[in-house]
Protein backbone atom coordinates (compact mmCIF):
# COMPACT_ATOMS: atom_id res chain seq x y z
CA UNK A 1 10.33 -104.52 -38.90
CA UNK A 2 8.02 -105.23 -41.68
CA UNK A 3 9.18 -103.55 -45.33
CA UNK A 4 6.47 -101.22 -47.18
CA UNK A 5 5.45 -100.47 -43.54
CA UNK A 6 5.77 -97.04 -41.53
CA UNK A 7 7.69 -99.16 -38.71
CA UNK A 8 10.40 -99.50 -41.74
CA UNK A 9 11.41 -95.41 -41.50
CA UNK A 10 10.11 -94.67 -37.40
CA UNK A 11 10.27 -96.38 -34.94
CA UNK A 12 7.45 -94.36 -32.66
CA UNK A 13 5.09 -91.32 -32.76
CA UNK A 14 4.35 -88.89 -30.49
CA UNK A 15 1.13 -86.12 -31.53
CA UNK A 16 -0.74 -83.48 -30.38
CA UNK A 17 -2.82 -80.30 -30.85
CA UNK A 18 -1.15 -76.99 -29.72
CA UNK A 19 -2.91 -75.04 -27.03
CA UNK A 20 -2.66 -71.32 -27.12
CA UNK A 21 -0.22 -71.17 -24.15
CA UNK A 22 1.78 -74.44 -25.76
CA UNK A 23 2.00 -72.37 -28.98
CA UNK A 24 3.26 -69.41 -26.97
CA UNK A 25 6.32 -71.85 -25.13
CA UNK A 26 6.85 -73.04 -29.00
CA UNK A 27 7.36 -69.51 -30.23
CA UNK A 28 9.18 -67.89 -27.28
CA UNK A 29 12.05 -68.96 -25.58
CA UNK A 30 10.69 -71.55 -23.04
CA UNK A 31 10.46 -75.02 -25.58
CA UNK A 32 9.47 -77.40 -22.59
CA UNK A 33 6.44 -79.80 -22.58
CA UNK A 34 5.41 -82.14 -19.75
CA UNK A 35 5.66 -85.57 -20.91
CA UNK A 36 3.83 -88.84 -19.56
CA UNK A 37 5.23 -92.43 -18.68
CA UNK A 38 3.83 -93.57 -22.14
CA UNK A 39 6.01 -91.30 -24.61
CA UNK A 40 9.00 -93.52 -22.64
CA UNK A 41 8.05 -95.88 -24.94
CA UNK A 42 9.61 -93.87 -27.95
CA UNK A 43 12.11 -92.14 -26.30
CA UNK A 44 13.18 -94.36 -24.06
CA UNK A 45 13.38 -93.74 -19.41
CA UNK A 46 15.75 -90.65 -18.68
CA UNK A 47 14.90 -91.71 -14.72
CA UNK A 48 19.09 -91.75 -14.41
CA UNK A 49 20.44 -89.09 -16.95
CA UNK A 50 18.87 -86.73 -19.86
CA UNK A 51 18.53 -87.97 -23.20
CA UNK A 52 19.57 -85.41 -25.96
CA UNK A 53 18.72 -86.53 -29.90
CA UNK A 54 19.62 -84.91 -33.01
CA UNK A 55 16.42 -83.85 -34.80
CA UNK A 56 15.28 -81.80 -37.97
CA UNK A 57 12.62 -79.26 -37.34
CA UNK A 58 10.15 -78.02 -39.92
CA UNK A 59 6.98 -76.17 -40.17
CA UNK A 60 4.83 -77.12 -43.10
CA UNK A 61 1.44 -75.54 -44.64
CA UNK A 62 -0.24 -75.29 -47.65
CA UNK A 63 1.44 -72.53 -49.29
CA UNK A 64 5.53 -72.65 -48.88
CA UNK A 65 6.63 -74.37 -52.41
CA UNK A 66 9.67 -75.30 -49.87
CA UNK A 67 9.99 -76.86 -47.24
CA UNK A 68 12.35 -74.78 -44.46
CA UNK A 69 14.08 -77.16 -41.78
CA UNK A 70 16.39 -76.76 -39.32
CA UNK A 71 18.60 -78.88 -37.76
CA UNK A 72 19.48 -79.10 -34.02
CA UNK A 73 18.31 -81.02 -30.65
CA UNK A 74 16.02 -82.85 -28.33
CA UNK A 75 16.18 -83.20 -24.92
CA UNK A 76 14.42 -86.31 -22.80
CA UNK A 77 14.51 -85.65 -19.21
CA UNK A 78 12.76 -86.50 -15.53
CA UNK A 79 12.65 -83.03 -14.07
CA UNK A 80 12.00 -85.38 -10.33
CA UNK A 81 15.21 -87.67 -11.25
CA UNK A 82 17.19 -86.15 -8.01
CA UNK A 83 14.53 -87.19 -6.03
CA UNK A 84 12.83 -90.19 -6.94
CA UNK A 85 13.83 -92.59 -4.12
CA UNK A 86 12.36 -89.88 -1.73
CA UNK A 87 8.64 -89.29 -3.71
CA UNK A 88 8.58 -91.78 -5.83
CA UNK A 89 7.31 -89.63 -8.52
CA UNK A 90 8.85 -88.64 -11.94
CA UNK A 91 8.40 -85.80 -13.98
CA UNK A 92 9.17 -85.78 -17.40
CA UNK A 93 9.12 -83.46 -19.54
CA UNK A 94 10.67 -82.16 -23.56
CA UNK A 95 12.91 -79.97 -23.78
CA UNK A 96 14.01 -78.14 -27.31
CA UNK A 97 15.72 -74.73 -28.20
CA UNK A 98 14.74 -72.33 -30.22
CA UNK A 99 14.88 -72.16 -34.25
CA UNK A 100 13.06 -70.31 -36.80
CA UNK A 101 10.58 -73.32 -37.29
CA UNK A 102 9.40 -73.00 -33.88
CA UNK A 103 8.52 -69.39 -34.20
CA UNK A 104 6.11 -70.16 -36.54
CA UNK A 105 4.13 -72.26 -34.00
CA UNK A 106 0.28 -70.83 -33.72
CA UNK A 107 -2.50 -72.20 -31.67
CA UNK A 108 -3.88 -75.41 -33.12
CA UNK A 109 -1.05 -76.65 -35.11
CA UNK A 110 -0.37 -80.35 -35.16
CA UNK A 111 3.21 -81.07 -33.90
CA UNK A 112 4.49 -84.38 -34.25
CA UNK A 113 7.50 -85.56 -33.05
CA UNK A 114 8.72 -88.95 -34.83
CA UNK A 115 11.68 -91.13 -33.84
CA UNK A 116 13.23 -92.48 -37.12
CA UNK A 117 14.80 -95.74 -37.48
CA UNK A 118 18.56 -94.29 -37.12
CA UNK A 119 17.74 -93.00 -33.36
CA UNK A 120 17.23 -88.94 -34.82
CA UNK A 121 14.17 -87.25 -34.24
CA UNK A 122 11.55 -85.36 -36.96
CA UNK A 123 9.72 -82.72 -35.40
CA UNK A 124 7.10 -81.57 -37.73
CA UNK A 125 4.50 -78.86 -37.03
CA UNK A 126 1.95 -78.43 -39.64
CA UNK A 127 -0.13 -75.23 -39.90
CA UNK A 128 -3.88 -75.76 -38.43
CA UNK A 129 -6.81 -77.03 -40.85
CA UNK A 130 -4.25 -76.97 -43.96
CA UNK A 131 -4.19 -79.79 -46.14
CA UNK A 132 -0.55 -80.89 -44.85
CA UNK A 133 -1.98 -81.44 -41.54
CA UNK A 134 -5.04 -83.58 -42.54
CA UNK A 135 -2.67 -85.37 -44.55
CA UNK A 136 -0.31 -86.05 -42.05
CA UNK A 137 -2.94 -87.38 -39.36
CA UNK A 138 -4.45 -89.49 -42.18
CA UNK A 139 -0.76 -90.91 -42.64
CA UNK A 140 -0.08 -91.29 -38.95
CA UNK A 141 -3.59 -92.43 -37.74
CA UNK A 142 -4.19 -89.46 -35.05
CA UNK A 143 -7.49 -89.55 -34.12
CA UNK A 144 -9.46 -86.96 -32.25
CA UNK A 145 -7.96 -83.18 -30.69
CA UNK A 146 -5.08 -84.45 -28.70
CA UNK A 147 -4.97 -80.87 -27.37
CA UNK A 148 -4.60 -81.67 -23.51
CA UNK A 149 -1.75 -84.74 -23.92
CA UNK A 150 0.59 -86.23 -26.22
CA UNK A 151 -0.77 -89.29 -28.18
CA UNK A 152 2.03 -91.80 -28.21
CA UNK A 153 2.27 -94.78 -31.28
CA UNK A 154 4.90 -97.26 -31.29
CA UNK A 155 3.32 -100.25 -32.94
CA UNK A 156 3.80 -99.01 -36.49
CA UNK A 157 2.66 -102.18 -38.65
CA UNK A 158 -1.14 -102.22 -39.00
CA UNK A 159 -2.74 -102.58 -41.81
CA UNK A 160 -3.41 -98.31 -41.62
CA UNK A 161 0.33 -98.27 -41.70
CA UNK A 162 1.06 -100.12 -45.41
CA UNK A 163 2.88 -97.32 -47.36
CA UNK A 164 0.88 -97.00 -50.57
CA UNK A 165 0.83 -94.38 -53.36
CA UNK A 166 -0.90 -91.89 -51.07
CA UNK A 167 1.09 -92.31 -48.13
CA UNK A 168 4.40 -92.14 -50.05
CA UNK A 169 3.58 -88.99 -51.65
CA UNK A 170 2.85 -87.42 -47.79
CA UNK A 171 5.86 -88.78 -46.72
CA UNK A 172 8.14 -87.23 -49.45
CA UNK A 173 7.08 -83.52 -47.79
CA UNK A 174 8.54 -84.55 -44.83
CA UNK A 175 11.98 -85.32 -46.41
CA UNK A 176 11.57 -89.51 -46.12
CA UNK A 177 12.06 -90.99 -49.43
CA UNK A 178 10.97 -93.93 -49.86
CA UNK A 179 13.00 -96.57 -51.57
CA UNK A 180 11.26 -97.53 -54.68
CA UNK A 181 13.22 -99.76 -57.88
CA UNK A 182 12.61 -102.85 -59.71
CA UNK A 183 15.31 -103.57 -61.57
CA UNK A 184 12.91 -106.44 -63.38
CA UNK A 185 12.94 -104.03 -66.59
CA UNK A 186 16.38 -102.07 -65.97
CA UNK A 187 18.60 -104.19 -68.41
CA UNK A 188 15.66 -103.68 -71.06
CA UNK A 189 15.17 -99.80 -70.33
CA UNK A 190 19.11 -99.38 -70.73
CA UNK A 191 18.61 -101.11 -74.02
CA UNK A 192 15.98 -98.78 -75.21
CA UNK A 193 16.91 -95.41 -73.59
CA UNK A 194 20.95 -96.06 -73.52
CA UNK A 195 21.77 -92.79 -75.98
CA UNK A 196 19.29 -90.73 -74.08
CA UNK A 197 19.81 -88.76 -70.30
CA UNK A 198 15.87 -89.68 -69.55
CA UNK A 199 13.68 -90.32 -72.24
CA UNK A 200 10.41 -87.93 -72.89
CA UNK A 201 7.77 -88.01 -71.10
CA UNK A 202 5.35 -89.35 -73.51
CA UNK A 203 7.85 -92.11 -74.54
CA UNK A 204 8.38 -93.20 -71.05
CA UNK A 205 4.89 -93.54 -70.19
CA UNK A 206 4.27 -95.33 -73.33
CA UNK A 207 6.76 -97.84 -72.12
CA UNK A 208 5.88 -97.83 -68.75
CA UNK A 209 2.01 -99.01 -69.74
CA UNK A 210 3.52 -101.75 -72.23
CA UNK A 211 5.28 -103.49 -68.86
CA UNK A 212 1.31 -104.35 -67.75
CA UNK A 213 0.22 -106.14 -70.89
CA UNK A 214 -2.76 -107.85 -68.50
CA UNK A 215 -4.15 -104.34 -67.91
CA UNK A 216 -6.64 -103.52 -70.61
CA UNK A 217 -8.43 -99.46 -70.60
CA UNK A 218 -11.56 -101.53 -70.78
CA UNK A 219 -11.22 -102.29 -67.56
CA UNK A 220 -12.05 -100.72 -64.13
CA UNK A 221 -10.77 -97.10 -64.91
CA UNK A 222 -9.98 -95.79 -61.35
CA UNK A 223 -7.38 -99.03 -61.25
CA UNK A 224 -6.32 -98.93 -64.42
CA UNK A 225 -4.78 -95.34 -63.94
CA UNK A 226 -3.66 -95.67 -60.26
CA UNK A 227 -1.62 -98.82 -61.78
CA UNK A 228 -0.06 -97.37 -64.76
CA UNK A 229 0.66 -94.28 -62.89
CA UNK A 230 2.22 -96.15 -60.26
CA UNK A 231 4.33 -98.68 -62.24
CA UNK A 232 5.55 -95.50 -64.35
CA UNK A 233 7.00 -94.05 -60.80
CA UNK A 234 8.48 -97.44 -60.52
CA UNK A 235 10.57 -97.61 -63.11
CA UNK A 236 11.36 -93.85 -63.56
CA UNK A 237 13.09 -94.04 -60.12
CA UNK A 238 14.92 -97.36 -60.91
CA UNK A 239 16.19 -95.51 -64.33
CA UNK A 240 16.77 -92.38 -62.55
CA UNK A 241 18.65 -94.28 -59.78
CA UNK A 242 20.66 -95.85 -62.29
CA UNK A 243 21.50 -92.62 -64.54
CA UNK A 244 22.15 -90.40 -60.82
CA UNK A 245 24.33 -93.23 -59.73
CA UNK A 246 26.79 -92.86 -62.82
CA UNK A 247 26.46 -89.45 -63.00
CA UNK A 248 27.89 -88.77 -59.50
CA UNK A 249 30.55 -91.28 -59.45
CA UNK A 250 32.26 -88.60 -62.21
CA UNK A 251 31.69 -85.95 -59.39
CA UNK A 252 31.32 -82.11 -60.41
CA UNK A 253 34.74 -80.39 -60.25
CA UNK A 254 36.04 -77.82 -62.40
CA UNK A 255 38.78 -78.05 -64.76
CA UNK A 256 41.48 -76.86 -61.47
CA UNK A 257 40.13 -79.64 -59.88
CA UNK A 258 37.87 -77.65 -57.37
CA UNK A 259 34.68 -78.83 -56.19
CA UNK A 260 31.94 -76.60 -58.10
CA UNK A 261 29.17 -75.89 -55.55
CA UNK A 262 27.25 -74.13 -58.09
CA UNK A 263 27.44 -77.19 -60.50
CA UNK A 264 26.08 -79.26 -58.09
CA UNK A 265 23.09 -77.12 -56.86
CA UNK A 266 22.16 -76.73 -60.05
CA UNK A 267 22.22 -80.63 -60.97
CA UNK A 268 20.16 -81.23 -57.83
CA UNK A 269 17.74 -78.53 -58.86
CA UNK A 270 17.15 -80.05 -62.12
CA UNK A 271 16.14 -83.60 -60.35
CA UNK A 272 13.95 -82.25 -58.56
CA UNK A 273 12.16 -80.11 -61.24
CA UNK A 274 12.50 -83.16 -63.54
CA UNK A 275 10.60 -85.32 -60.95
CA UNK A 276 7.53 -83.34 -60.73
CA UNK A 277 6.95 -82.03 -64.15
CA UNK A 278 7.46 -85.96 -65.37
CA UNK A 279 4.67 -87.02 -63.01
CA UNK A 280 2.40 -84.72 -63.96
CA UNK A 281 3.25 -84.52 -67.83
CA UNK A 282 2.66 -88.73 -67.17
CA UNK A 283 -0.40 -88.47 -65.57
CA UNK A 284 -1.78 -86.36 -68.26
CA UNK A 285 -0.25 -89.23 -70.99
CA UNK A 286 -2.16 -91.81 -69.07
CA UNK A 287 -5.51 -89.67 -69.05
CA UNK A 288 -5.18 -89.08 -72.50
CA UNK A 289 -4.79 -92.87 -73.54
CA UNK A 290 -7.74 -93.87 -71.53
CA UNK A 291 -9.87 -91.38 -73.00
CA UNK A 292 -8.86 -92.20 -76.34
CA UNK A 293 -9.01 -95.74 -75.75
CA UNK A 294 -12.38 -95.90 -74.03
CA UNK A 295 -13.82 -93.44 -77.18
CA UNK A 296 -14.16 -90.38 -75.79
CA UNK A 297 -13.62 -87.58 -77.76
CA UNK A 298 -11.53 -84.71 -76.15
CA UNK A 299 -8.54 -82.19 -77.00
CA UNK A 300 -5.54 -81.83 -74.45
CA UNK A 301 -4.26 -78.08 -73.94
CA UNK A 302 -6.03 -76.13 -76.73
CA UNK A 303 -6.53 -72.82 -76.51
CA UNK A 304 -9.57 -71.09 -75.35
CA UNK A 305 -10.27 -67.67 -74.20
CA UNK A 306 -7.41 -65.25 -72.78
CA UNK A 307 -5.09 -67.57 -73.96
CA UNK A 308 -6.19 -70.43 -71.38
CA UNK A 309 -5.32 -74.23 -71.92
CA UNK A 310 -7.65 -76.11 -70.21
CA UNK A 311 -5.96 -79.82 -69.71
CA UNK A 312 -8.92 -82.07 -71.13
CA UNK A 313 -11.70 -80.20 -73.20
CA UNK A 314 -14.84 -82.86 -74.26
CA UNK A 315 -15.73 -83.41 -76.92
CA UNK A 316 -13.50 -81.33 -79.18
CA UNK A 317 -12.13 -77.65 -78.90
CA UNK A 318 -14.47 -76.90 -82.40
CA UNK A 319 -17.59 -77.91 -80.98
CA UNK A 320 -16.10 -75.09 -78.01
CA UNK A 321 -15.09 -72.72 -80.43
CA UNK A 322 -18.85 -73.41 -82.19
CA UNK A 323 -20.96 -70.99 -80.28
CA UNK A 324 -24.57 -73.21 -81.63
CA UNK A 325 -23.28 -76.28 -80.05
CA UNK A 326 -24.89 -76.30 -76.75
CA UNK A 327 -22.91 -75.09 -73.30
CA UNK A 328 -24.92 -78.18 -71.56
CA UNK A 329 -22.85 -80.63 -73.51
CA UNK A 330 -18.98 -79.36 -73.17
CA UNK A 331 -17.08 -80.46 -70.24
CA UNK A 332 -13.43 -79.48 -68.69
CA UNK A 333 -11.05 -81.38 -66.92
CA UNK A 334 -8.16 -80.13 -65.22
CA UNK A 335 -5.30 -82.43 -64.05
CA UNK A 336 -2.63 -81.94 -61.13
CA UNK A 337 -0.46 -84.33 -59.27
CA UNK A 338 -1.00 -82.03 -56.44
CA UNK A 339 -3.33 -79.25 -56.06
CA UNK A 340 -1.96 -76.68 -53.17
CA UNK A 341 -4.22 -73.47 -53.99
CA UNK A 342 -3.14 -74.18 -57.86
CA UNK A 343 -6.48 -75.87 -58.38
CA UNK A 344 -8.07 -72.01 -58.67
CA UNK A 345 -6.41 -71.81 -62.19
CA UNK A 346 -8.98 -74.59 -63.29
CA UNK A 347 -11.84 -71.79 -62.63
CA UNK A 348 -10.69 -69.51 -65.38
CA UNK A 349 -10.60 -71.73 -67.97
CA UNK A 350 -12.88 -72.38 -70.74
CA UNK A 351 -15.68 -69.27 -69.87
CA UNK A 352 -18.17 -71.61 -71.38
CA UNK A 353 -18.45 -74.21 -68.83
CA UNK A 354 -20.03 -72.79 -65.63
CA UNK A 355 -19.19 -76.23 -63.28
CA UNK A 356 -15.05 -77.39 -63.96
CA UNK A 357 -13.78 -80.74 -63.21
CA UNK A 358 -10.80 -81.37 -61.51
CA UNK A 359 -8.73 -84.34 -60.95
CA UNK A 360 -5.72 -84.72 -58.93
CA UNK A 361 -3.63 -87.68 -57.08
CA UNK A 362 -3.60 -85.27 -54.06
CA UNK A 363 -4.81 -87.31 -50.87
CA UNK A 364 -6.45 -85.84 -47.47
CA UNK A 365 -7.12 -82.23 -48.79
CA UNK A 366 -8.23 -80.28 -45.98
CA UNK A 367 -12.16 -79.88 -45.29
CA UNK A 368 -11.60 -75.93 -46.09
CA UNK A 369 -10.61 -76.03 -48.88
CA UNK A 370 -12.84 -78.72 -50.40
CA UNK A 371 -15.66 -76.46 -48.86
CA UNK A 372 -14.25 -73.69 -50.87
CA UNK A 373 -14.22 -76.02 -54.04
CA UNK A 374 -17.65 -76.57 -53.92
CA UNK A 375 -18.58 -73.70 -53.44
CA UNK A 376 -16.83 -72.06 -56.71
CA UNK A 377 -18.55 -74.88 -58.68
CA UNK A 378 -15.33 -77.16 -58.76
CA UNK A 379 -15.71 -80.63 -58.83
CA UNK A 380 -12.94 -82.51 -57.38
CA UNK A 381 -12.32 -86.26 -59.39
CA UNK A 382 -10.34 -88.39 -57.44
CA UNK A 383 -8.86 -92.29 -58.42
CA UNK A 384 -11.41 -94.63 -55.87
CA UNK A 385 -8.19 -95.42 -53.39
CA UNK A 386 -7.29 -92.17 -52.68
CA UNK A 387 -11.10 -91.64 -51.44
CA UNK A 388 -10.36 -93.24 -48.32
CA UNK A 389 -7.66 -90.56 -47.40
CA UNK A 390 -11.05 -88.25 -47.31
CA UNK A 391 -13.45 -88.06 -44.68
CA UNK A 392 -16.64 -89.24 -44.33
CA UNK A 393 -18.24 -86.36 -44.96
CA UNK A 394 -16.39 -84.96 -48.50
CA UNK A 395 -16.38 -88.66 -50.23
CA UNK A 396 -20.14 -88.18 -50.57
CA UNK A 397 -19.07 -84.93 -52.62
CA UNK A 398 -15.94 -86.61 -54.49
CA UNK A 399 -16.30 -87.79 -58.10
CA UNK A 400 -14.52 -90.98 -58.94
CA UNK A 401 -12.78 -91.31 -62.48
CA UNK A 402 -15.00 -94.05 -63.65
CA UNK A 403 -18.48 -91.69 -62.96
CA UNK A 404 -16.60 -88.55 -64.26
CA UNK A 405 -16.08 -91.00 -67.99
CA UNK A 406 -19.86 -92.26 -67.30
CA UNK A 407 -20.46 -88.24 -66.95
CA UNK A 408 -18.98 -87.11 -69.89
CA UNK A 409 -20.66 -90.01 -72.16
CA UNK A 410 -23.68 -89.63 -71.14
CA UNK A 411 -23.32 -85.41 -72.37
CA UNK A 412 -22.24 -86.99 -75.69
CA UNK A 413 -23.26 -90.58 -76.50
């Protein structure tokens, strides 16, 4: 097992496109595939006895905020076990029960079914042509339909399977977190930030850029962000790690010494909340230093008409407000970690500017709804790595960061 590698959290993948009478077995009562000699390579020969595993079930598309999961089990068997020595033919087959994920099943979906590295199972089923699902067969390599047999990987440690920013992200909405510290800086960032529970946003990314003095805005800007934004998640989790660990050693009981439930859903709530608004309040920080540092003049979250906020407004919100100063020449930028059908908000800000900009960390959005981007007159601006989670066909659309800055200079010299 290589580290930073999928083969680190699975130890085997098994894919495939729903058919419409697979989708109906998913949703009804009858949860039995057919199975082929090859998936025995993940879950192992059942020629003498079925195999049952523990697995979570979800079902994930583009809309849920969360993610719904069930827990319950697998079942490996040879339906031809009995009489093998007679035919010498086996039959295997999958068996699982039913659960409220797997009555949201629909022709097309992508099911996966992933054995993780403690021997449980992750069956995943991701709605059909959502983002989630182009994500996840970006992050798992499937190729092609798969509708009329499973696709079966157990060699996890190419150089496809590397977990990077992108892939991370995709596998944190499947519930695998993956481990990320560097306790380099953690003496120094108790120093600093020892009176505080997490320091602000702005403060923190401050810090986070000073850590990587050899990284200048004057250079390449798609790697300058993806680095600052990355070393920033870095050390956030290593702090967090640190603060969570000393915060639950002191447990949450109340003063009769009863565990308080409520206590602690609300404390878990809060780190979750916490983690997303700090990475996208931080990508915004690092945005705005660029911009500032490369020249560009811009205002962050002023207000334009119906009370709007656009993220990144160039050159300034009075040449906006100034209704001589040509349209040709403003520009908007909107910024999300994530986009999920949020990225329509961009197209009612700032009236002025017919074409918006967006720019977002989100990788493999579906074909759909990029189609449906362009055709509002959104630009999507994406880091250059996180072009290569695209297809072929939408990275002759996409917009780098370093041509959106070129862009927006070129408007105003």
């Amino acid at each position: 097992m290589k580290y930073w590698y999928l083969s680190e959290y699975f130890e085997g993948i098994v894919t495939k496109k729903l058919s419409a009478v697979e989708a109906n077995l998913v949703s009804s009562n009858q949860h039995e595939f057919n199975g082929t000699n090859d998936m025995k390579a993940v879950f192992g020969n059942a020629d003498d006895q079925k195999k049952t595993f523990e697995a979570r079930f979800m079902y994930l598309n583009d809309f849920d905020e969360a993610t719904v999961y069930e827990d319950w089990y697998v079942t490996w068997y040879d339906a031809r076990a009995k009489s093998t020595e007679r035919t010498w033919r086996s039959e295997y087959r999958l068996y699982f029960s039913t659960t409220a994920i797997s009555k949201s099943a629909h022709e097309g979906d992508l099911l996966i079914i992933g054995k993780l590295s403690d021997g449980k199972l992750l069956v995943v089923i991701a709605e059909n042509e959502s983002t989630v699902a182009s994500q996840l067969q970006w992050l798992f390599w499937i190729t092609g339909d798969s509708r009329s047999w499973f696709s079966v990987r157990n060699e996890l440690e190419t150089e496809q399977d590397r977990i990077e920013f992108a892939s991370k992200a995709i596998l944190e909405t499947i519930g695998i977190e993956v481990e990320m510290k560097d306790e380099t800086f953690l003496d120094k960032m108790i120093e600093l930030f020892w009176n505080e529970k997490f320091p602000t946003t702005k403060v923190f990314s401050s810090y986070a850029r000073s850590t990587l003095p050899e990284i200048s805005a004057n250079d390449d800007a798609d790697e300058v962000i993806m680095a600052w934004i990355e070393r920033e998640e870095v050390l956030f989790r290593t702090l967090e790690k640190y603060l969570l660990g000393d915060r639950l050693s002191k447990g949450f009981m109340t003063s009769g010494g009863m565990a308080d439930v409520d206590w602690f859903i609300e404390f878990s709530l809060g780190v979750q909340n916490r983690r997303k608004s700090r990475a996208w309040a931080g990508f915004e920080n690092h945005l705005e230093h660029l911009f500032k540092n490369l020249g560009l003049r811009h205002s962050r979250t002023e207000v334009t008409e119906n009370r709007s906020k656009p993220d990144f407004l160039f050159p300034w919100i009075t040449e906006y407000r100034n209704p001589l100063f040509p349209t040709s020449k403003l520009t908007i930028l909107g910024a999300k970690t994530s986009c999920k059908d949020r990225w329509r908000q961009v197209l009612t800000e700032a009236a002025r500017v017919e074409k918006k900009h967006l720019i977002t960390l989100q990788s493999a959005i579906s074909e759909a709804q990029t189609n449906e981007m362009q055709s509002h007159g959104l630009q999507l601006v994406l880091p250059q790595k996180i072009h290569l989670t695209y297809s072929e066909a939408q990275r002759l659309w996409l917009m780098n960061l370093t041509w959106f800055i070129r862009h927006v200079k070129e408007k105003n010299p």
